[in-house]
Structure formats: structure tokens, C-alpha cells
N, C-alpha and C. Protein backbone atom coordinates (compact mmCIF):
# COMPACT_ATOMS: atom_id res chain seq x y z
N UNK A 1 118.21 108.25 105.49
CA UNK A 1 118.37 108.17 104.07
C UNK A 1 118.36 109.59 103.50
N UNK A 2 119.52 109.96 102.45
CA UNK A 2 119.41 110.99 102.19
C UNK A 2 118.52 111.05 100.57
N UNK A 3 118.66 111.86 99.96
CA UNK A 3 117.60 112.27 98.44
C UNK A 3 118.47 111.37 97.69
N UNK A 4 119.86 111.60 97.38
CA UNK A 4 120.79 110.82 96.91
C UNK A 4 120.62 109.30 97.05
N UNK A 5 120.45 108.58 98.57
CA UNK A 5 120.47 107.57 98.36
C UNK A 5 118.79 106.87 97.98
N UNK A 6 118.10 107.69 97.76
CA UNK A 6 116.30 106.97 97.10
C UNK A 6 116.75 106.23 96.15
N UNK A 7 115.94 105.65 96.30
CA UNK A 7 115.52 104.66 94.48
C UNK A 7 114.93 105.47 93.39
N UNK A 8 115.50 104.97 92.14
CA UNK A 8 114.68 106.06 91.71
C UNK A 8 113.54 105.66 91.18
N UNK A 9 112.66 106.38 90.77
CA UNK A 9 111.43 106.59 90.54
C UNK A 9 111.18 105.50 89.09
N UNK A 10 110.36 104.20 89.43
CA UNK A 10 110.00 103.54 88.06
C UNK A 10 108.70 103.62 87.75
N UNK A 11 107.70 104.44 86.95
CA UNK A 11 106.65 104.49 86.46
C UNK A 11 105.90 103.09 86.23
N UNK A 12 104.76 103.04 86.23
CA UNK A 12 104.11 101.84 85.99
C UNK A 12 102.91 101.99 85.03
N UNK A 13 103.05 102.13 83.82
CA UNK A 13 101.38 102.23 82.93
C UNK A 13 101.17 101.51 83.60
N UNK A 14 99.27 101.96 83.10
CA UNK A 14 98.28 101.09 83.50
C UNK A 14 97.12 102.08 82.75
N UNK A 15 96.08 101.11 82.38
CA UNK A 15 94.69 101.97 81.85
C UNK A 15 94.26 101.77 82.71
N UNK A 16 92.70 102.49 82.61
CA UNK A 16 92.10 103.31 84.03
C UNK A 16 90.67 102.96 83.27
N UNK A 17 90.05 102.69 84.16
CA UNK A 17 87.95 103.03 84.13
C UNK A 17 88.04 103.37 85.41
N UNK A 18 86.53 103.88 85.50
CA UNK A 18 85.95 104.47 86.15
C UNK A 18 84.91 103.82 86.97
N UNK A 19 84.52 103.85 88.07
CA UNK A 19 83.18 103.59 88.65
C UNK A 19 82.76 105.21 89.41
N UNK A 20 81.73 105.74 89.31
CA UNK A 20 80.73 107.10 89.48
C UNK A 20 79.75 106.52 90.21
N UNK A 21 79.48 107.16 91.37
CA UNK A 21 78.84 106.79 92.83
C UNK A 21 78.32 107.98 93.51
N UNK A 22 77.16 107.37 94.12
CA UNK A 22 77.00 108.87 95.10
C UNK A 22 77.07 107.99 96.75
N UNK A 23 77.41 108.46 97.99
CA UNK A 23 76.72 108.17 99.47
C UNK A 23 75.92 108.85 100.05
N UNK A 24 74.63 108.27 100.24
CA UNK A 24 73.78 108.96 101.19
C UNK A 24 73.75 109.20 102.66
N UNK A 25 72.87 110.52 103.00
CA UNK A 25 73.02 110.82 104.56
C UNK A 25 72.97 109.56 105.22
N UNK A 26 73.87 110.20 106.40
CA UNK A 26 74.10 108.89 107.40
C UNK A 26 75.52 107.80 107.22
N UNK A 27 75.82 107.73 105.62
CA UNK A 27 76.68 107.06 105.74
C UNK A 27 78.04 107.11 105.52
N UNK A 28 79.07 106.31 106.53
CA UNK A 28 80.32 106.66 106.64
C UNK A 28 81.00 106.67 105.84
N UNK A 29 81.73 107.98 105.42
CA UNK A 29 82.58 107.61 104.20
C UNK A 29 83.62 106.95 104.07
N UNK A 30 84.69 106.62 104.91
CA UNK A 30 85.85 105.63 104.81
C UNK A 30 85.08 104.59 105.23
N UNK A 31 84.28 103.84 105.72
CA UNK A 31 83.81 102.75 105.59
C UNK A 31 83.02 102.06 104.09
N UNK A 32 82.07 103.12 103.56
CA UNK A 32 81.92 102.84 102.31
C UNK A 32 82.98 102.80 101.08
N UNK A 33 83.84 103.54 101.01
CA UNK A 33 84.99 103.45 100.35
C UNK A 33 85.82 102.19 100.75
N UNK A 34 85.73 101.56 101.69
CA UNK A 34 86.40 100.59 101.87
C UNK A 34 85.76 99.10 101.26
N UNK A 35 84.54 99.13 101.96
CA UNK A 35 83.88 98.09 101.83
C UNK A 35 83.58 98.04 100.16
N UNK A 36 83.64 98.75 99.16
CA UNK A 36 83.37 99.22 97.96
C UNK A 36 84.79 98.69 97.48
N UNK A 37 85.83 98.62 97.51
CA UNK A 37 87.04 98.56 97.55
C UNK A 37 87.26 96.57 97.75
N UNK A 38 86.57 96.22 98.95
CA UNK A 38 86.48 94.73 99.32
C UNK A 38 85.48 94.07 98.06
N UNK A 39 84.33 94.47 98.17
CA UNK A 39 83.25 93.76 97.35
C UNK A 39 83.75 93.54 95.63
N UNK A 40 84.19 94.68 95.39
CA UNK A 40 84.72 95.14 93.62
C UNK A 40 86.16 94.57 93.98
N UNK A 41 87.21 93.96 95.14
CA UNK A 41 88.34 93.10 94.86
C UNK A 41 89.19 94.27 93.95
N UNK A 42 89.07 95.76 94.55
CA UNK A 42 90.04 96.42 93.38
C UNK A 42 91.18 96.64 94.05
N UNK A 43 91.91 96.28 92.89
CA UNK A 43 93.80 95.75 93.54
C UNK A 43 94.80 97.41 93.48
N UNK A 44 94.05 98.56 92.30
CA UNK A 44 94.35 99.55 92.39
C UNK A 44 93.57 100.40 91.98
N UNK A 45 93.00 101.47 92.74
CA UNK A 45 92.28 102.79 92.64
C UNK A 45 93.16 103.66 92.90
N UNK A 46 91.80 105.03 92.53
CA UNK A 46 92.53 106.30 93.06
C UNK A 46 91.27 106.87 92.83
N UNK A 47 91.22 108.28 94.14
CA UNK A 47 90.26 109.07 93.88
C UNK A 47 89.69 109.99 92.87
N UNK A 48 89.82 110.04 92.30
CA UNK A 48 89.53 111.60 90.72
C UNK A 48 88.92 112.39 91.90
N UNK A 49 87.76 112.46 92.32
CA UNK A 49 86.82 113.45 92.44
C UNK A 49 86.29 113.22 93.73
N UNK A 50 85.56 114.02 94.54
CA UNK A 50 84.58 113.80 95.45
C UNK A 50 84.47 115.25 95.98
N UNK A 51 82.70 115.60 95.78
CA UNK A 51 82.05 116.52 96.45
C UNK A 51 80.92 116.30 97.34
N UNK A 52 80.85 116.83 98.48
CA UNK A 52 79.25 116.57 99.22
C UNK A 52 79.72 116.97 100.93
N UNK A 53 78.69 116.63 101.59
CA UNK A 53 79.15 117.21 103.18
C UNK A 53 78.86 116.18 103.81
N UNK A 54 79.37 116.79 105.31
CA UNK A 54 79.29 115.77 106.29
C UNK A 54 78.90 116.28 107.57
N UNK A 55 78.29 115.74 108.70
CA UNK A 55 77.69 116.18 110.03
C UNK A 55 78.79 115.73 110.86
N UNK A 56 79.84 114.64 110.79
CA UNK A 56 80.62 114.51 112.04
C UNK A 56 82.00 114.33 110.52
N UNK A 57 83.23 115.13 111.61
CA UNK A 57 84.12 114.95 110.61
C UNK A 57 85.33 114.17 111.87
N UNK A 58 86.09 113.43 110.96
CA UNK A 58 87.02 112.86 112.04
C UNK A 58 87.91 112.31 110.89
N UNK A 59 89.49 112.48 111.43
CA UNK A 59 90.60 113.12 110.73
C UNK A 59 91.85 112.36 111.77
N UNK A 60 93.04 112.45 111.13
CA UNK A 60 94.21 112.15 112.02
C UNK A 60 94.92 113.12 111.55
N UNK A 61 94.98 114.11 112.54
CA UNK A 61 95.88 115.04 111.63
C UNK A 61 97.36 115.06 111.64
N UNK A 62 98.42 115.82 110.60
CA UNK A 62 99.54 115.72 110.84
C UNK A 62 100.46 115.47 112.01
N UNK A 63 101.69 114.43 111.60
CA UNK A 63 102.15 113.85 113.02
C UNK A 63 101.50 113.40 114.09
N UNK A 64 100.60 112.83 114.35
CA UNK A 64 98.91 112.53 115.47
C UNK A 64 99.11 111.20 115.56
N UNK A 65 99.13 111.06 116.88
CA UNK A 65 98.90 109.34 116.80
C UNK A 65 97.21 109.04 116.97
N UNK A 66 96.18 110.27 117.38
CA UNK A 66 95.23 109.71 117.73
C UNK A 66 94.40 110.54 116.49
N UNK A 67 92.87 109.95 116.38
CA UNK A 67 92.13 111.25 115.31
C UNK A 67 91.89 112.28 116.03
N UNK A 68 91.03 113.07 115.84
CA UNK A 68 90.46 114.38 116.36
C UNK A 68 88.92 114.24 115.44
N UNK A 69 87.87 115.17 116.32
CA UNK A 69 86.24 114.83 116.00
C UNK A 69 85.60 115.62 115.91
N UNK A 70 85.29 116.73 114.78
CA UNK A 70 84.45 117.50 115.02
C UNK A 70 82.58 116.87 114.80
N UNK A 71 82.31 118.04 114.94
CA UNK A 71 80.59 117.97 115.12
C UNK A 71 79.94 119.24 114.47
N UNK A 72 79.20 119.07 113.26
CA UNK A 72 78.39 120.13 112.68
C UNK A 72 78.12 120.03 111.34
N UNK A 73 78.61 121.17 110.58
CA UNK A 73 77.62 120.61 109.24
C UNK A 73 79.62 121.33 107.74
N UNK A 74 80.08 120.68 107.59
CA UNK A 74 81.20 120.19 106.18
C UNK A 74 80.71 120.66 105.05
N UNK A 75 81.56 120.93 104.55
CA UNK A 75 81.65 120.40 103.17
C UNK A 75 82.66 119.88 102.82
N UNK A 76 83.09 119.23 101.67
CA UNK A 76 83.86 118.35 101.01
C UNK A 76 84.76 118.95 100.13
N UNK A 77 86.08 119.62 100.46
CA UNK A 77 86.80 120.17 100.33
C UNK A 77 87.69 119.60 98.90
N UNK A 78 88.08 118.70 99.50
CA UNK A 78 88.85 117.33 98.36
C UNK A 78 88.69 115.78 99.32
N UNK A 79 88.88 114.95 98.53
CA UNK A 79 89.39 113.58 98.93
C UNK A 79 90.24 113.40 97.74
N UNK A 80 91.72 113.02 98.52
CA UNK A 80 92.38 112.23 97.70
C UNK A 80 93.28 111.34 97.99
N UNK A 81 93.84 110.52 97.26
CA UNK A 81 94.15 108.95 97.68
C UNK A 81 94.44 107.83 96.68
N UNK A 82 94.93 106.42 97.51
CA UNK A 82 94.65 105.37 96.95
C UNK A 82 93.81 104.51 97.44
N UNK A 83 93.59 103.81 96.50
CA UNK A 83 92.18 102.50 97.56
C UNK A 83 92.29 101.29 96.83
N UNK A 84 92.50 100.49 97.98
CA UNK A 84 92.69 99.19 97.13
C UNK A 84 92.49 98.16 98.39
N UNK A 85 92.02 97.28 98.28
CA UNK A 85 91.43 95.69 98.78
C UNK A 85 92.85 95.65 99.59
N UNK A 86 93.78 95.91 99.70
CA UNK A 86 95.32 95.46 99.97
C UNK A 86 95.64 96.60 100.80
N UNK A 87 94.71 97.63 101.34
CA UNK A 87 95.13 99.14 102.08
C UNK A 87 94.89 99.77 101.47
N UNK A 88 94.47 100.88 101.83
CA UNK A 88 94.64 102.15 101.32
C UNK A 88 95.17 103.18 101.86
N UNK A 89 95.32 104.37 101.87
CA UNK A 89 95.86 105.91 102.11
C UNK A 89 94.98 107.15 101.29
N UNK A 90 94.03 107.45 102.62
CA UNK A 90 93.34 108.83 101.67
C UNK A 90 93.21 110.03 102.68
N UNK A 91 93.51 110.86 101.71
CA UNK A 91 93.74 112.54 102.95
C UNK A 91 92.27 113.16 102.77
N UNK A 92 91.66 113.77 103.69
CA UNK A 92 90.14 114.59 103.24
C UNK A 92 90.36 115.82 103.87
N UNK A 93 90.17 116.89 103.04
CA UNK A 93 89.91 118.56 103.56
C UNK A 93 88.32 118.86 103.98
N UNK A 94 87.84 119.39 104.59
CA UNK A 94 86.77 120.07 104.69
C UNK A 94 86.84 121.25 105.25
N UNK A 95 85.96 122.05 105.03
CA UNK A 95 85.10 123.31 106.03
C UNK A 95 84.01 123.72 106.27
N UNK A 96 84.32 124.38 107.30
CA UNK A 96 82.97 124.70 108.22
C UNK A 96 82.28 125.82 107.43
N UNK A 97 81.36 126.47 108.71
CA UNK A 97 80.57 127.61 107.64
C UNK A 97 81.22 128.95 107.82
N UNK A 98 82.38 128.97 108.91
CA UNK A 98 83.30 130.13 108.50
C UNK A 98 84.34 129.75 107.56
N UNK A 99 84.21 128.69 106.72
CA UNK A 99 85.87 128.17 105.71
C UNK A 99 86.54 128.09 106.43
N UNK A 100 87.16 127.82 107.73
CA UNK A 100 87.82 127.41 108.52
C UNK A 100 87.57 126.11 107.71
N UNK A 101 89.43 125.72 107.36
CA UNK A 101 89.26 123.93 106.48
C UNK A 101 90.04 122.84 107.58
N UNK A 102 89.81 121.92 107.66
CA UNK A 102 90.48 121.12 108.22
C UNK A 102 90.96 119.95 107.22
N UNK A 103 92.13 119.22 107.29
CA UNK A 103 92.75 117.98 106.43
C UNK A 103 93.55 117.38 107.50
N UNK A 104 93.44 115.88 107.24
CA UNK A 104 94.10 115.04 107.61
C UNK A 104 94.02 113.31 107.17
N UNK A 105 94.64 112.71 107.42
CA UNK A 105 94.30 111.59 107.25
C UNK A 105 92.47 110.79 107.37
N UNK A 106 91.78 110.80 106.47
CA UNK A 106 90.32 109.86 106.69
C UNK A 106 90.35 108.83 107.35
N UNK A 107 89.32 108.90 108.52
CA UNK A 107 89.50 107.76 109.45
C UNK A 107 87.44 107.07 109.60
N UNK A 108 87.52 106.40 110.04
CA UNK A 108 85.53 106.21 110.60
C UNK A 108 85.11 106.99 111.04
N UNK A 109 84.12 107.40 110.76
CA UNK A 109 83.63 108.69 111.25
C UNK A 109 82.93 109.91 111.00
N UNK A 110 83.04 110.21 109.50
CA UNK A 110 82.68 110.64 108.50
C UNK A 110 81.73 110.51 108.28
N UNK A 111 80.52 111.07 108.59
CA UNK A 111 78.96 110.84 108.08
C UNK A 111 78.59 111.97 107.57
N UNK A 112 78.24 111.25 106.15
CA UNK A 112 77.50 111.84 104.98
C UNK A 112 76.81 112.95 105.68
N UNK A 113 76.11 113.85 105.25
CA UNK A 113 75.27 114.94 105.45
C UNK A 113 74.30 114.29 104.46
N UNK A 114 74.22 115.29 103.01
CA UNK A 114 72.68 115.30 101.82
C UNK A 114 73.57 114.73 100.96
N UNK A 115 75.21 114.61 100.84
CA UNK A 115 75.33 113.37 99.59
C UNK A 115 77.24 113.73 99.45
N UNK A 116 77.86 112.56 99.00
CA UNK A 116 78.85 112.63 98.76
C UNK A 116 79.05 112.07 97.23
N UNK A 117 79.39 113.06 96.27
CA UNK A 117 79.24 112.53 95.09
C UNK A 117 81.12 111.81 94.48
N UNK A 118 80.83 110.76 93.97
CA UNK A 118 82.38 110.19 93.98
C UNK A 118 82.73 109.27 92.77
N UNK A 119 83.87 109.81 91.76
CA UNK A 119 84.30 108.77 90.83
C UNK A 119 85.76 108.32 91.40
N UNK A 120 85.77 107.35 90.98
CA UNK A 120 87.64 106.67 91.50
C UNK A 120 87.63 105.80 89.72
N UNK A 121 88.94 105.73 89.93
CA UNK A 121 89.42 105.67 88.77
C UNK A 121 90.19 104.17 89.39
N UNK A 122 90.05 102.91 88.35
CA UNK A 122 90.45 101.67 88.54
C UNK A 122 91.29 101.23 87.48
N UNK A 123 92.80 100.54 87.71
CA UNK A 123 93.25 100.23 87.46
C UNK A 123 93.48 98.59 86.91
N UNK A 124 93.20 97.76 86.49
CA UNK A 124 92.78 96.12 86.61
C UNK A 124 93.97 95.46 86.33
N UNK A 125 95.25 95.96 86.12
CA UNK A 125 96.31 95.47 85.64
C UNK A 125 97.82 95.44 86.83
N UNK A 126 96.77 96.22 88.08
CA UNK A 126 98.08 96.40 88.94
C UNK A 126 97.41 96.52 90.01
N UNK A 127 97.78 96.18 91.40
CA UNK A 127 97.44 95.99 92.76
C UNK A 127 98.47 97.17 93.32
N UNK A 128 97.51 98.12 94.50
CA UNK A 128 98.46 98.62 95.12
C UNK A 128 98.77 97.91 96.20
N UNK A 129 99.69 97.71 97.03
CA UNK A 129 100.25 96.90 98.34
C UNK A 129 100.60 97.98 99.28
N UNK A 130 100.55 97.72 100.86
CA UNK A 130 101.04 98.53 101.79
C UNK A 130 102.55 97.59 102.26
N UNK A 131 103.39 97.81 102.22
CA UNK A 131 105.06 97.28 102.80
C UNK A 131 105.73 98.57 103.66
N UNK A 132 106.75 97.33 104.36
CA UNK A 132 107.08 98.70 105.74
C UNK A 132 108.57 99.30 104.55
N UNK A 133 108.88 100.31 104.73
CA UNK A 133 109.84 101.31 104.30
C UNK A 133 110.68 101.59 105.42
N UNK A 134 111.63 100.78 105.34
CA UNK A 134 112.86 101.30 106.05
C UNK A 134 113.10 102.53 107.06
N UNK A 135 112.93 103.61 106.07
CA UNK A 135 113.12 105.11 106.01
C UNK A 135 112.22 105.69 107.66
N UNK A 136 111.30 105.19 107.60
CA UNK A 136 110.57 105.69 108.90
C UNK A 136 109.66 104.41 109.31
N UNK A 137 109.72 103.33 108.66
CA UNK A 137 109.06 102.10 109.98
C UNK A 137 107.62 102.19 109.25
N UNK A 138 107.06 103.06 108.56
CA UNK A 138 105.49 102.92 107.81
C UNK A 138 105.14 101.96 106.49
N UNK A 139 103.82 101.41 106.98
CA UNK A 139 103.56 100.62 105.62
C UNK A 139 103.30 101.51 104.12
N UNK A 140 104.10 101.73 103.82
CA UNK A 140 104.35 102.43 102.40
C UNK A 140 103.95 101.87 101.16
N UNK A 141 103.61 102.47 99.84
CA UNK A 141 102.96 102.21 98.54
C UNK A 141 104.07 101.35 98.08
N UNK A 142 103.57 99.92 97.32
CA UNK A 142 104.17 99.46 96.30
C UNK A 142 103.02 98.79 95.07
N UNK A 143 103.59 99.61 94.04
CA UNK A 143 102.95 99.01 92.82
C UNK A 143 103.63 98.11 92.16
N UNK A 144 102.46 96.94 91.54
CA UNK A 144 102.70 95.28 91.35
C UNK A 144 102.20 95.58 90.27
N UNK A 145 102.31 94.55 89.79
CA UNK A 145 101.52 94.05 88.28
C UNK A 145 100.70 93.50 88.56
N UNK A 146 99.52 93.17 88.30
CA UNK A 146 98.43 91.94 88.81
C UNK A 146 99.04 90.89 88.12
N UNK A 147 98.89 89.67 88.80
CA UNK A 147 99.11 88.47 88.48
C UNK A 147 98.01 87.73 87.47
N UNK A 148 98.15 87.50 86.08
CA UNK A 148 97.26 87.03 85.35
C UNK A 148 96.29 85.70 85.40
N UNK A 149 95.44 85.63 85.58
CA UNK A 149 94.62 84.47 85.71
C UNK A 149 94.34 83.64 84.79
């Protein structure tokens, strides 16, 4: 597919709240983000913010079919993303204590250090979905409307 033949780009309002969170040592951050994601049934998020460290970092990095694992002491570079009950997609940077940063895809693995501080921003009017995309065979973003109850 070339640029020419894309779809083009249809915007979707939507208002936004907030939920503001912290994770404590020990616990995994793509697992809590997920399970947080299941319990709250949110059909569309997104990250705003997240600061704090981590003791084991684990990542899929660019083009990778497998993760990669470090071991030591993070910080929380960025997280950013979508999250939603329906899949998500979130990238995380960190570095070490020489700033040596690492980013890649967030996978299990991720344990908190002294705190990961985190707002995501919720959408209640629209579900994100994962669907395969032609273009390269990946389950790719589609935004819905939520279906009214």
C-alpha cells in the first residue's frame, strides 16, 4: 500500500476523565494496567502520564519477535499508549544509572521499584478495538462509538 492509497484520516470526538493512581514495589506494571483496564470495563484509554522505577525491565524491542530482560534499578522514562478491555498497545522508555534509555513495546515483567505514579485519561463514549490491517497482517487500532445502553 502506498501513502496515496491510505484511508484518510476520520477524527473521532470524545470527552475524557481521568482516573490518578499510584503502583507499589513489587508490582507488575503491564499486568496492573491491564487488569485495571478489565475491572473499570474501559472501552477507551490513553496514557497522559507516568513516572516511577522499576527493578526488572522487560520490553519487545523494535522488529523482535521475542522480549529482552534487564535486571537493576529504572526509571520511568515515558509510558505511552492505548488501553482498553478490547487490547491494548503501550511503548515504555526507561534508564539506567548511566541514562543509557531503553524503549520498546511493554510486556510482563515490569516490577515496580518505590512507585509508579499514573493518570490515563478515559474515554466512555468510544471503545478502542484491535482488527488485522491488511497492510502488514497486525491487529491494528479501530475506533467505535460505544454502543448505548
Amino acid at each position: 500500500m502506498t501513502p496515496s492509497d491510505a484511508q484518510p484520516i476520520v477524527p473521532v470526538e470524545a470527552t475524557m476523565h481521568t482516573y490518578s493512581f499510584r503502583l507499589r514495589p513489587g508490582q507488575d506494571l503491564k499486568k496492573e494496567l491491564e487488569t485495571l483496564a478489565q475491572k473499570q470495563r474501559l472501552g477507551a484509554g490513553v496514557i497522559l502520564t507516568c513516572v516511577g522505577s522499576l527493578t526488572e525491565l522487560t520490553l519487545r524491542l523494535a522488529n523482535q519477535e521475542k522480549g529482552s530482560k534487564w535486571s537493576g534499578h529504572f526509571e520511568i522514562v515515558s509510558l505511552a499508549g492505548t488501553l482498553s478491555m478490547h487490547g491494548s498497545h503501550l511503548h515504555l522508555s526507561a534508564s539506567d544509572s548511566t541514562g543509557r534509555t531503553f524503549g520498546g513495546h511493554l510486556l510482563d515483567g515490569c516490577k515496580i521499584y518505590t512507585t509508579a505514579e499514573i493518570v490515563i485519561g478515559v474515554m466512555p463514549e468510544l471503545d478502542y478495538v484491535r482488527e488485522p490491517d491488511p497492510t502488514y497482517g497486525y491487529h491494528e487500532l479501530v475506533v467505535k462509538k460505544r454502543k448505548k445502553k
